[in-house]
PDB file of N, CA and C in Angstrom:
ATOM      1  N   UNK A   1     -16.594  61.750   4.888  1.00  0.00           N
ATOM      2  CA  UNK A   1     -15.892  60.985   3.874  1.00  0.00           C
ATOM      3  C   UNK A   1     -14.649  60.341   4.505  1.00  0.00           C
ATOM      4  N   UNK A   2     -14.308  59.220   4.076  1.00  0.00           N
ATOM      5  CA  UNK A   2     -13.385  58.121   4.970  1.00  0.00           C
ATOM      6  C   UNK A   2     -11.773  58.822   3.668  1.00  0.00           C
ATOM      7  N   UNK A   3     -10.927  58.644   4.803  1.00  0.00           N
ATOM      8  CA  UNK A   3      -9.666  59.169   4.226  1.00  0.00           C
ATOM      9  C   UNK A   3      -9.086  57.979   3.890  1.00  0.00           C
ATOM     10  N   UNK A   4      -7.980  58.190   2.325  1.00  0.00           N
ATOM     11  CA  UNK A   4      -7.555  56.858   1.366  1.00  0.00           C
ATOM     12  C   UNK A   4      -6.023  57.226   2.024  1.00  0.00           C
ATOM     13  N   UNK A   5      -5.568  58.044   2.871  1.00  0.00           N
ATOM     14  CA  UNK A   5      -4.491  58.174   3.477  1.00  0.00           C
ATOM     15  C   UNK A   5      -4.480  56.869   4.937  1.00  0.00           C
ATOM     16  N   UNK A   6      -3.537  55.649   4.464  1.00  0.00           N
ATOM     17  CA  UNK A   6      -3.675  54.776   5.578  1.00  0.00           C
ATOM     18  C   UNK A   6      -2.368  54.844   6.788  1.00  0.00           C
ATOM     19  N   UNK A   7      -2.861  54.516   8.004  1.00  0.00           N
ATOM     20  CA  UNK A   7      -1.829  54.772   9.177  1.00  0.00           C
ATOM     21  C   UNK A   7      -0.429  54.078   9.282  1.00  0.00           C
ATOM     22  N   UNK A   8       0.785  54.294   9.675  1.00  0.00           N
ATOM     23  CA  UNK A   8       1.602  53.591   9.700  1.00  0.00           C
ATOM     24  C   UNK A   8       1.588  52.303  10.129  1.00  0.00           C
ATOM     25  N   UNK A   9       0.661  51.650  10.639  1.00  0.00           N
ATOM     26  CA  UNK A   9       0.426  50.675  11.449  1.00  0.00           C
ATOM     27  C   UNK A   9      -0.374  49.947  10.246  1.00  0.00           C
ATOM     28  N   UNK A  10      -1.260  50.632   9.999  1.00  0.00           N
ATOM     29  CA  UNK A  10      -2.450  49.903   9.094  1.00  0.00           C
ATOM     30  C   UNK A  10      -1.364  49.380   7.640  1.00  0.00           C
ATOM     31  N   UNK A  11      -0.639  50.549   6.967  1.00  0.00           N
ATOM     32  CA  UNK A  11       0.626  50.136   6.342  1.00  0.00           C
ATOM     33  C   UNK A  11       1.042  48.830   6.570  1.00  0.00           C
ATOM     34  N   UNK A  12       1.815  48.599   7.694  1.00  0.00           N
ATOM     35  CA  UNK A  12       2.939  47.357   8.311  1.00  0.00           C
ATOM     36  C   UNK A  12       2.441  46.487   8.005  1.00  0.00           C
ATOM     37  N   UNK A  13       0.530  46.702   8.434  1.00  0.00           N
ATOM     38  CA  UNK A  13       0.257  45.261   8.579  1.00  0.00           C
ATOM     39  C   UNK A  13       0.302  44.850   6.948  1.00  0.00           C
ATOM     40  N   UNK A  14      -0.399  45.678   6.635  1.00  0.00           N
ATOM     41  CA  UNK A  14      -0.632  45.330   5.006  1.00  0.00           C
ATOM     42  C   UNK A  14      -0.001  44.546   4.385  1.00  0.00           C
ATOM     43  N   UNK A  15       1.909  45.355   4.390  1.00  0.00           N
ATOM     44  CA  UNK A  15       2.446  44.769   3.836  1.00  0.00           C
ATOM     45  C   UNK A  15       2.992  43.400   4.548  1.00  0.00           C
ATOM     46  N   UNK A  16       2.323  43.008   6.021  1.00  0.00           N
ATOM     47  CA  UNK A  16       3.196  42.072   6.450  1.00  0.00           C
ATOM     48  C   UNK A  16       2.279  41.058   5.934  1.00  0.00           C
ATOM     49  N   UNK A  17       1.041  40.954   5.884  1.00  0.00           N
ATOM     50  CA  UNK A  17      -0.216  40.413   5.402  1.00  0.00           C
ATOM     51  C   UNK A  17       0.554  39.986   3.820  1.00  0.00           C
ATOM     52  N   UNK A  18       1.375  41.119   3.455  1.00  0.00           N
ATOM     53  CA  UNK A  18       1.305  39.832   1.807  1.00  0.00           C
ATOM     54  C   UNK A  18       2.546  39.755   2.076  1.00  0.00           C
ATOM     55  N   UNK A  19       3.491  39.761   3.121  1.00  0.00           N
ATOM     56  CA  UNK A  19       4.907  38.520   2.651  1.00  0.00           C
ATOM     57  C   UNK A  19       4.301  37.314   3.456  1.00  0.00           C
ATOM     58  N   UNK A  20       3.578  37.495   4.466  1.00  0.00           N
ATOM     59  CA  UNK A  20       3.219  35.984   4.693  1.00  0.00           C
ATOM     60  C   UNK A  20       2.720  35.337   3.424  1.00  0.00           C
ATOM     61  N   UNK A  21       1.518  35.607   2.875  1.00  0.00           N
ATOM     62  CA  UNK A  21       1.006  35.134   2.095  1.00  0.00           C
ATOM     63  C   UNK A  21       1.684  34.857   0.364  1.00  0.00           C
ATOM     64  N   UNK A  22       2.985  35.054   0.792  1.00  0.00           N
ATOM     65  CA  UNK A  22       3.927  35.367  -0.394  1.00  0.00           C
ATOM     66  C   UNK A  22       3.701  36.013  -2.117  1.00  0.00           C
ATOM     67  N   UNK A  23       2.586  37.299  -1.860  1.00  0.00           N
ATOM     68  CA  UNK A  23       2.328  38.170  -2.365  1.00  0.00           C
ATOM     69  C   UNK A  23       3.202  38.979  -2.847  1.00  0.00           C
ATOM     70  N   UNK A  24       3.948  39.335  -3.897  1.00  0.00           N
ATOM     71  CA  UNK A  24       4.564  40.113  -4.326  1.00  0.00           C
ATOM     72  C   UNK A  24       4.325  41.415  -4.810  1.00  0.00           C
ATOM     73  N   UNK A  25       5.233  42.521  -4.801  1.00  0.00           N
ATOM     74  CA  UNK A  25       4.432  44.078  -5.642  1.00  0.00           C
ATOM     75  C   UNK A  25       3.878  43.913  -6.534  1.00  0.00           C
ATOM     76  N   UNK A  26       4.820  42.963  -7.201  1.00  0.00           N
ATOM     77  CA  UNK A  26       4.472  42.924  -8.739  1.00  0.00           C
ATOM     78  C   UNK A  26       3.419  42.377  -8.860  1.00  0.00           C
ATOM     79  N   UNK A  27       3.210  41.437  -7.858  1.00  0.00           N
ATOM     80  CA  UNK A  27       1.485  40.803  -8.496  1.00  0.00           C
ATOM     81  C   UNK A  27       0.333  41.925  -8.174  1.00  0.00           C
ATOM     82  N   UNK A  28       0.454  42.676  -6.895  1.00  0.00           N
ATOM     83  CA  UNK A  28      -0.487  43.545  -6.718  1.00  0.00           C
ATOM     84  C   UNK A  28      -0.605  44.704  -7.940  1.00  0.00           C
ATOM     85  N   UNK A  29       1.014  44.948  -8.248  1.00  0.00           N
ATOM     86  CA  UNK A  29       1.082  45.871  -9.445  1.00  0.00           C
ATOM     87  C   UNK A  29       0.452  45.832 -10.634  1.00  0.00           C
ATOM     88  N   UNK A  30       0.464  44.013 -10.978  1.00  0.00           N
ATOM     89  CA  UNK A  30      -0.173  43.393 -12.222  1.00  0.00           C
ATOM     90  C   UNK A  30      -1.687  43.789 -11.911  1.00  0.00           C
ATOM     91  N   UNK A  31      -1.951  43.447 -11.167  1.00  0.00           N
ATOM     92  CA  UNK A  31      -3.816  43.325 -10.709  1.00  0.00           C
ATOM     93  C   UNK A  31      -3.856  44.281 -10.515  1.00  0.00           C
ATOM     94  N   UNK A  32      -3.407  45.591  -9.883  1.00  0.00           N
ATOM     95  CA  UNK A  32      -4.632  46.641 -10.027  1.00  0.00           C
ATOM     96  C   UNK A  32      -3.860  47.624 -11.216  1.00  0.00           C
ATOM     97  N   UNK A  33      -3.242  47.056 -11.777  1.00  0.00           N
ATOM     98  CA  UNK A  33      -2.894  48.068 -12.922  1.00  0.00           C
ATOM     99  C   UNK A  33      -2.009  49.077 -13.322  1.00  0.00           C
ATOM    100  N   UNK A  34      -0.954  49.075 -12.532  1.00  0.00           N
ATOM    101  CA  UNK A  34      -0.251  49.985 -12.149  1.00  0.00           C
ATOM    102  C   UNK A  34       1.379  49.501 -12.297  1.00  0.00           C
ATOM    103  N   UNK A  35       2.239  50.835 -11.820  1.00  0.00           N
ATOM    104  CA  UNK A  35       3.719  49.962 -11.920  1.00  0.00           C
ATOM    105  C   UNK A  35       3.752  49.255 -10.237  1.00  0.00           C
ATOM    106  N   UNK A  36       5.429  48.248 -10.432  1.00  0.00           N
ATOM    107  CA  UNK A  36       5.452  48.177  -9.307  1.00  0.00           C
ATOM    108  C   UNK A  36       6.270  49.209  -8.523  1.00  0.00           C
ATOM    109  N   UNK A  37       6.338  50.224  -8.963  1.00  0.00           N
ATOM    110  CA  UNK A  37       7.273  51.323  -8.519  1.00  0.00           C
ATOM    111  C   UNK A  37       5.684  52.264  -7.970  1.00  0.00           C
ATOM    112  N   UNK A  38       4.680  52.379  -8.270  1.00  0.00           N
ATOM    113  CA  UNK A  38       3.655  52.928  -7.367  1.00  0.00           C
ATOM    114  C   UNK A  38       3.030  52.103  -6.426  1.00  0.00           C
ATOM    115  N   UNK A  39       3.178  50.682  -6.288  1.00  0.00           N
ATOM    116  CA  UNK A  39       3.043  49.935  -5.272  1.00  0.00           C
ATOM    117  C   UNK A  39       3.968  50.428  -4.462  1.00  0.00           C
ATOM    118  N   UNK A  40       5.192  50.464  -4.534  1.00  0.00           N
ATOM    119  CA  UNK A  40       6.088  50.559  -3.778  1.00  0.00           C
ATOM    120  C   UNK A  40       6.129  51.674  -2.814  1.00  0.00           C
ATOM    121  N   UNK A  41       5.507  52.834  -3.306  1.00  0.00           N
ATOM    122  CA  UNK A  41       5.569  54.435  -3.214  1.00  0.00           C
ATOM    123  C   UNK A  41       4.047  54.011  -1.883  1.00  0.00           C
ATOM    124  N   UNK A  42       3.493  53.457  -2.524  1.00  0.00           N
ATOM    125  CA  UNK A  42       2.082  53.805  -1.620  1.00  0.00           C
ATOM    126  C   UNK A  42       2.236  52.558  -0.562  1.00  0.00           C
ATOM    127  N   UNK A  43       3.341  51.486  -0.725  1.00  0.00           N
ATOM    128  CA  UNK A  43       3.069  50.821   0.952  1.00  0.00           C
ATOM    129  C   UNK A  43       4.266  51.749   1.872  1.00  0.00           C
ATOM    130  N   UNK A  44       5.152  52.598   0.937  1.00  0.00           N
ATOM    131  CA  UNK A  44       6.236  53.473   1.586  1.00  0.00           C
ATOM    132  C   UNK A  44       5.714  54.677   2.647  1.00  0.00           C
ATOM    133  N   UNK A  45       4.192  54.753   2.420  1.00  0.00           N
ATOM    134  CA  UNK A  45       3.823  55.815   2.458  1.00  0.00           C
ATOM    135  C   UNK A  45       3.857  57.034   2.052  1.00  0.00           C
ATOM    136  N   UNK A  46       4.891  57.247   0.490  1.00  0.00           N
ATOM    137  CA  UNK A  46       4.928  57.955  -0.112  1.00  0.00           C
ATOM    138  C   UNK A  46       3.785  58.957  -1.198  1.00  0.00           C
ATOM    139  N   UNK A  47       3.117  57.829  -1.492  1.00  0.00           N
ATOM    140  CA  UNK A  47       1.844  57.863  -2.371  1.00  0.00           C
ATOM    141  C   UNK A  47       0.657  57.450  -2.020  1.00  0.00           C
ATOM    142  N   UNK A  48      -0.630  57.870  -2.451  1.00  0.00           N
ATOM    143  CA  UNK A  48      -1.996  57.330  -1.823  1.00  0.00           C
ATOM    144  C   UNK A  48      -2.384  56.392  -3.253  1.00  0.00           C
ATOM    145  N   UNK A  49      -3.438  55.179  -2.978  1.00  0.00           N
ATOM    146  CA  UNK A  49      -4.064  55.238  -4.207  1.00  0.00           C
ATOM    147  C   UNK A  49      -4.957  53.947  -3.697  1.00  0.00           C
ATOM    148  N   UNK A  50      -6.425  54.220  -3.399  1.00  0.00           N
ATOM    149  CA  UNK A  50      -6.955  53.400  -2.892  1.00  0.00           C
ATOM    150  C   UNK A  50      -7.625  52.074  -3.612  1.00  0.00           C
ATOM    151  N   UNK A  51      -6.700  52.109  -5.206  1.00  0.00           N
ATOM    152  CA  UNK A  51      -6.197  50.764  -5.562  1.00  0.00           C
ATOM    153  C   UNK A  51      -5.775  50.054  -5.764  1.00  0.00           C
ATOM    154  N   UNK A  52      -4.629  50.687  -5.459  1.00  0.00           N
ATOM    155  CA  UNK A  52      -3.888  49.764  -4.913  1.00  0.00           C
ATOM    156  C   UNK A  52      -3.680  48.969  -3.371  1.00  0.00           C
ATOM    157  N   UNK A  53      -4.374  49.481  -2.285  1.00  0.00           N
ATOM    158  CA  UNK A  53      -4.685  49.017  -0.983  1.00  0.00           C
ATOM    159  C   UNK A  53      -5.621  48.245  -1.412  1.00  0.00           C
ATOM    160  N   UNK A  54      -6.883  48.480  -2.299  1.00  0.00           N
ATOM    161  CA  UNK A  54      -7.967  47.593  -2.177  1.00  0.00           C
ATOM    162  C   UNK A  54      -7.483  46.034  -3.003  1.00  0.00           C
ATOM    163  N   UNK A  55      -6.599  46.473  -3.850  1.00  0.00           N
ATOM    164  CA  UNK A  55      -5.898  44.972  -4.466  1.00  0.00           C
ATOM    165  C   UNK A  55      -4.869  44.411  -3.565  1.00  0.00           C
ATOM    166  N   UNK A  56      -5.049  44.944  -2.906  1.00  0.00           N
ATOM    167  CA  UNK A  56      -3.682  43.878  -1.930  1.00  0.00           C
ATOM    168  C   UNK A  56      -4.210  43.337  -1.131  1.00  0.00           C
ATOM    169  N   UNK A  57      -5.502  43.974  -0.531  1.00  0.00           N
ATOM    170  CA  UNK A  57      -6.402  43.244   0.217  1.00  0.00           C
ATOM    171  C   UNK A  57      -7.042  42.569  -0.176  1.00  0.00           C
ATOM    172  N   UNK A  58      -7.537  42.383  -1.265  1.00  0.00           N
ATOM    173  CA  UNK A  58      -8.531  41.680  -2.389  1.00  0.00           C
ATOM    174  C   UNK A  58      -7.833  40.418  -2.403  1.00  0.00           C
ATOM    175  N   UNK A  59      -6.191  40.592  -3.189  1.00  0.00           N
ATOM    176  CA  UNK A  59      -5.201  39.568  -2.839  1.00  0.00           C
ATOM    177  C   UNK A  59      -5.060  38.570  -1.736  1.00  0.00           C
ATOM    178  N   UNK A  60      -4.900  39.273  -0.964  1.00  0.00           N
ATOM    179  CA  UNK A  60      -5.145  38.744   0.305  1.00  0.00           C
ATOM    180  C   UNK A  60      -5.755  37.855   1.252  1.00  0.00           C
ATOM    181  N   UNK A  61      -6.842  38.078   1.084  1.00  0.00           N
ATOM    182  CA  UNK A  61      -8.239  38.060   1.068  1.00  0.00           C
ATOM    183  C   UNK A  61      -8.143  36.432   0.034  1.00  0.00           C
ATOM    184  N   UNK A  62      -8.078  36.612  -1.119  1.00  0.00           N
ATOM    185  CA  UNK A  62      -8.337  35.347  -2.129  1.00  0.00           C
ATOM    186  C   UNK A  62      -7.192  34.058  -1.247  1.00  0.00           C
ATOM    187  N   UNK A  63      -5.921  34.850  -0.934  1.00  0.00           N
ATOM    188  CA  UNK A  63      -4.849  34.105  -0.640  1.00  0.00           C
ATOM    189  C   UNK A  63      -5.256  32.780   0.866  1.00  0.00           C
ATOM    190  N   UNK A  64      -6.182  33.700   1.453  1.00  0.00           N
ATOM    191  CA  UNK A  64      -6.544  33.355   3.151  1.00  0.00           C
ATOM    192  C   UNK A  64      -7.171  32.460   2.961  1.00  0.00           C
ATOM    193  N   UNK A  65      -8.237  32.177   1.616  1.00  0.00           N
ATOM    194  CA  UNK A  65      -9.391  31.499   1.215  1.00  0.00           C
ATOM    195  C   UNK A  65      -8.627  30.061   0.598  1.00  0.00           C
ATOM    196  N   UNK A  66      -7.596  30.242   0.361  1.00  0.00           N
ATOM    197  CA  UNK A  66      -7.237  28.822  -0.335  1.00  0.00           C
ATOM    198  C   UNK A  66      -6.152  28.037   0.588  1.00  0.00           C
TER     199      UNK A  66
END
């Protein structure tokens, strides 16, 4: 089973992936449902929640496409 715990590195990029793309918490927060205070916690590495990684990438992902 693949672990929803992501690496400090895999982190960085993440979040560097949405200030380029000028992605905000709050939008990832809006889209997967959540506050932006558990966005915050889980790119801190404080918190896990593998939906919030999968919406930022999803984000992301849509952002690269346009």
């Amino acid at each position: 089973m693949k672990s929803t715990q992501l690496t400090a590195g895999q982190i960085a990029r993440l979040r560097g992936d949405l200030q380029r793309h000028g992605i905000k918490q709050c939008d990832v927060a809006t889209a997967a449902g959540v506050t932006k205070h558990m966005v915050c916690h889980v790119l801190a590495r404080r918190a896990v929640s593998r939906n919030v990684v999968d919406t930022a990438r999803r984000l992301i992902a849509e952002a690269k496409a346009t």
